[in-house]
Protein backbone atom coordinates (compact mmCIF):
# COMPACT_ATOMS: atom_id res chain seq x y z
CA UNK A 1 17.54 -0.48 -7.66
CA UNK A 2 14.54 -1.47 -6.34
CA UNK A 3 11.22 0.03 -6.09
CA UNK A 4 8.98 1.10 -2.33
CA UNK A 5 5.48 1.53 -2.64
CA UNK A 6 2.55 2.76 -0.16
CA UNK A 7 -1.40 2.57 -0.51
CA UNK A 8 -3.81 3.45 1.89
CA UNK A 9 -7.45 3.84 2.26
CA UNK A 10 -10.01 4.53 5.50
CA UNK A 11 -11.65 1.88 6.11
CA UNK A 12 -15.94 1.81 6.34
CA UNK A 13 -16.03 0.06 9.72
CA UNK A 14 -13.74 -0.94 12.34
CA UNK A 15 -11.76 -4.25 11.72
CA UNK A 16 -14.24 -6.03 14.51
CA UNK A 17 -16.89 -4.75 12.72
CA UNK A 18 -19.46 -7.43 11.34
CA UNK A 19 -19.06 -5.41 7.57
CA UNK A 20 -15.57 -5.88 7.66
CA UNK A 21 -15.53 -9.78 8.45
CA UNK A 22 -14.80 -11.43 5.43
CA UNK A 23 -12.00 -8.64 4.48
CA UNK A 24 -10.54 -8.99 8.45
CA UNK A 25 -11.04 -12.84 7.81
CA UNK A 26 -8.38 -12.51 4.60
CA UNK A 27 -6.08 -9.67 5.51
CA UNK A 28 -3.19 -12.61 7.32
CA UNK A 29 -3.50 -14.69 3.83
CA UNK A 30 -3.39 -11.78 1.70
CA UNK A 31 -0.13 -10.17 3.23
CA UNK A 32 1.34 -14.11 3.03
CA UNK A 33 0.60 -14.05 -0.53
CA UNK A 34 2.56 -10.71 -0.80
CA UNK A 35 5.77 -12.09 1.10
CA UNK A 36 5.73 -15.32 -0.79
CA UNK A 37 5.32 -13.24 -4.76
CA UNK A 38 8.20 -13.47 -6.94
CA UNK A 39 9.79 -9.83 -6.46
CA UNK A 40 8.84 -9.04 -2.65
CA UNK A 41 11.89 -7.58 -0.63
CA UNK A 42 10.27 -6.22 2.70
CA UNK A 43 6.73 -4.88 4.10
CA UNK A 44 6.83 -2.75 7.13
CA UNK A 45 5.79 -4.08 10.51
CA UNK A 46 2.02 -3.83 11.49
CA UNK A 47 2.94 -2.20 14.62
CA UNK A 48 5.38 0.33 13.60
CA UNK A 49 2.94 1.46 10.91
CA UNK A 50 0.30 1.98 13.17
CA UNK A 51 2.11 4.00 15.19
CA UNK A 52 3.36 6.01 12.51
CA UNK A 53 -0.38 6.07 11.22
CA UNK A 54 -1.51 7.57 14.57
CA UNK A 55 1.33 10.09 15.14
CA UNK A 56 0.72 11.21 11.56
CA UNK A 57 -2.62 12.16 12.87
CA UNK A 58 -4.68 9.54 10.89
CA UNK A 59 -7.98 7.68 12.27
CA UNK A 60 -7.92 4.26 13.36
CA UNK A 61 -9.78 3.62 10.42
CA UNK A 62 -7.04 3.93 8.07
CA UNK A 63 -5.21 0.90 6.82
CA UNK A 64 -1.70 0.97 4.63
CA UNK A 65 1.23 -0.96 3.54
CA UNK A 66 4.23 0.41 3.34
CA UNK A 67 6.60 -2.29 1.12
CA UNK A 68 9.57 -2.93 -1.19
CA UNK A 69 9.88 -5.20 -4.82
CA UNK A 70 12.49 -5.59 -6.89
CA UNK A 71 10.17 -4.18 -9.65
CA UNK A 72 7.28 -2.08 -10.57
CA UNK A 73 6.33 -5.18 -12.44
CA UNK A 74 6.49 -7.89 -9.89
CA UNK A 75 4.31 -5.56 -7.43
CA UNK A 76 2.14 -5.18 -10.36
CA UNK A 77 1.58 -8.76 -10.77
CA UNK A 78 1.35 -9.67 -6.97
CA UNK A 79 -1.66 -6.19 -7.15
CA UNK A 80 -3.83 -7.77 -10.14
CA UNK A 81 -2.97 -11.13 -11.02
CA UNK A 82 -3.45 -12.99 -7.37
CA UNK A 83 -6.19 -13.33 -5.06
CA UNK A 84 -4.95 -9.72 -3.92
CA UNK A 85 -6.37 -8.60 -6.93
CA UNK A 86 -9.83 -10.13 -6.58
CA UNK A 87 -10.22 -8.33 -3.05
CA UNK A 88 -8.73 -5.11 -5.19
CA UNK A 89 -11.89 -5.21 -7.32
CA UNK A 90 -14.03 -5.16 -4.24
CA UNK A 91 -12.52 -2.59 -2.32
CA UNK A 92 -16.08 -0.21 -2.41
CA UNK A 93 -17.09 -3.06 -0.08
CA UNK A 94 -14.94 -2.00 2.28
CA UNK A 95 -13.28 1.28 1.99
CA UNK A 96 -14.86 5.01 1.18
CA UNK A 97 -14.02 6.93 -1.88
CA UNK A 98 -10.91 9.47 -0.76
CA UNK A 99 -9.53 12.31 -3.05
CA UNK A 100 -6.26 12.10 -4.37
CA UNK A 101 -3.87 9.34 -4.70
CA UNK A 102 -4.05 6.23 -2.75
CA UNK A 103 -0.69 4.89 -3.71
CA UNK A 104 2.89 5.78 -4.39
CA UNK A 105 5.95 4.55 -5.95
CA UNK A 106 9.05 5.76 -5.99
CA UNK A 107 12.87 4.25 -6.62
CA UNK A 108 14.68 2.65 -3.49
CA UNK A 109 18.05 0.23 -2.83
CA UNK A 110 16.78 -3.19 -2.36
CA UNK A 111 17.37 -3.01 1.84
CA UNK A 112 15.94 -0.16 2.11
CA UNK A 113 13.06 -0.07 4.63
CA UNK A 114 10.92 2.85 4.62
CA UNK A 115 8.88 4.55 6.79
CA UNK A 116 5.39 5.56 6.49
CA UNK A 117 6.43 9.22 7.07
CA UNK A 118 8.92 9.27 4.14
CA UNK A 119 5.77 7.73 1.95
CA UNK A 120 3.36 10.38 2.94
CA UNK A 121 5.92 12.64 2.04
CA UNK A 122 5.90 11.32 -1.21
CA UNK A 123 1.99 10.52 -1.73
CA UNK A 124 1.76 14.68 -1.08
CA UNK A 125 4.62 15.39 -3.62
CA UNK A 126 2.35 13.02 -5.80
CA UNK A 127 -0.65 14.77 -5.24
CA UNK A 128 0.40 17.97 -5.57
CA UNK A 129 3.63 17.79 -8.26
CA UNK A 130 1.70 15.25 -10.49
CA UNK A 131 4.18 12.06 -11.19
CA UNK A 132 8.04 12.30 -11.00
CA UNK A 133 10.76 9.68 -10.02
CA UNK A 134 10.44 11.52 -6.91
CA UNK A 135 6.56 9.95 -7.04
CA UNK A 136 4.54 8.42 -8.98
CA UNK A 137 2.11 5.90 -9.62
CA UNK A 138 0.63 3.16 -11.83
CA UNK A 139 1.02 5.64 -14.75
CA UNK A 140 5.07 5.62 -14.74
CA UNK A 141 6.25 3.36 -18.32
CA UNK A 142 7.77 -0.10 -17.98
CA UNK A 143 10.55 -0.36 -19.21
């Protein structure tokens, strides 16, 4: 097994937007980090998720991944321990303050390749079931 996470968050500004320069400027190196971590399978295609973003009925200021790792661990240390995780620390800069979750895990088959609609399913199971191996986040055990 394998393990399929989403985040999201709505952006402050536009990408094109002066206040989002530095974050735009890193966004191409950031996701090349991610494909090149020990323990990254697949991330979903920046065109199919913003179409699946718009049908879902979210603004074009929301941004998301959609991926797959081999483990909770190895997305863990690609989230905190790379330069991902210095943007991570910053992300007031560029992102409002939401309610709820703004990511979900849950168990996959390594080629699995899921959809943003299947994780929004699951970040509302989250968010309204609490944390299950349907859903959950950071607060699951490693084991």
């Amino acid at each position: 097994m394998a393990i399929a996470q989403m985040n999201w968050g709505r952006l402050l500004y536009p990408l094109n937007d002066p206040g989002m320069k530095e974050f735009a400027d890193h966004l191409d190196r950031i996701y090349r980090i991610a494909e090149e971590a020990p323990g990254f399978i697949w991330r979903i295609d920046e065109d199919q998720l913003a179409t699946e973003l718009a049908r879902s009925g979210f603004c074009e200021l929301t941004s998301a991944t959609v991926s797959v790792w081999h483990s909770l661990e190895d997305l863990r240390k690609y989230t905190y321990d790379t330069e991902h995780g210095l943007f991570l620390k910053r992300t007031r800069e560029w992102f409002e303050a939401v309610d709820g979750p703004q990511l979900v895990i849950w168990s996959v088959k390594p080629d699995a390749e899921p959809d943003f609609f299947e994780a929004k399913k699951r970040l509302d199971h989250l968010r309204h079931h609490g944390p299950s191996e349907y859903a959950y986040g950071w607060d699951k055990n490693l084991r």
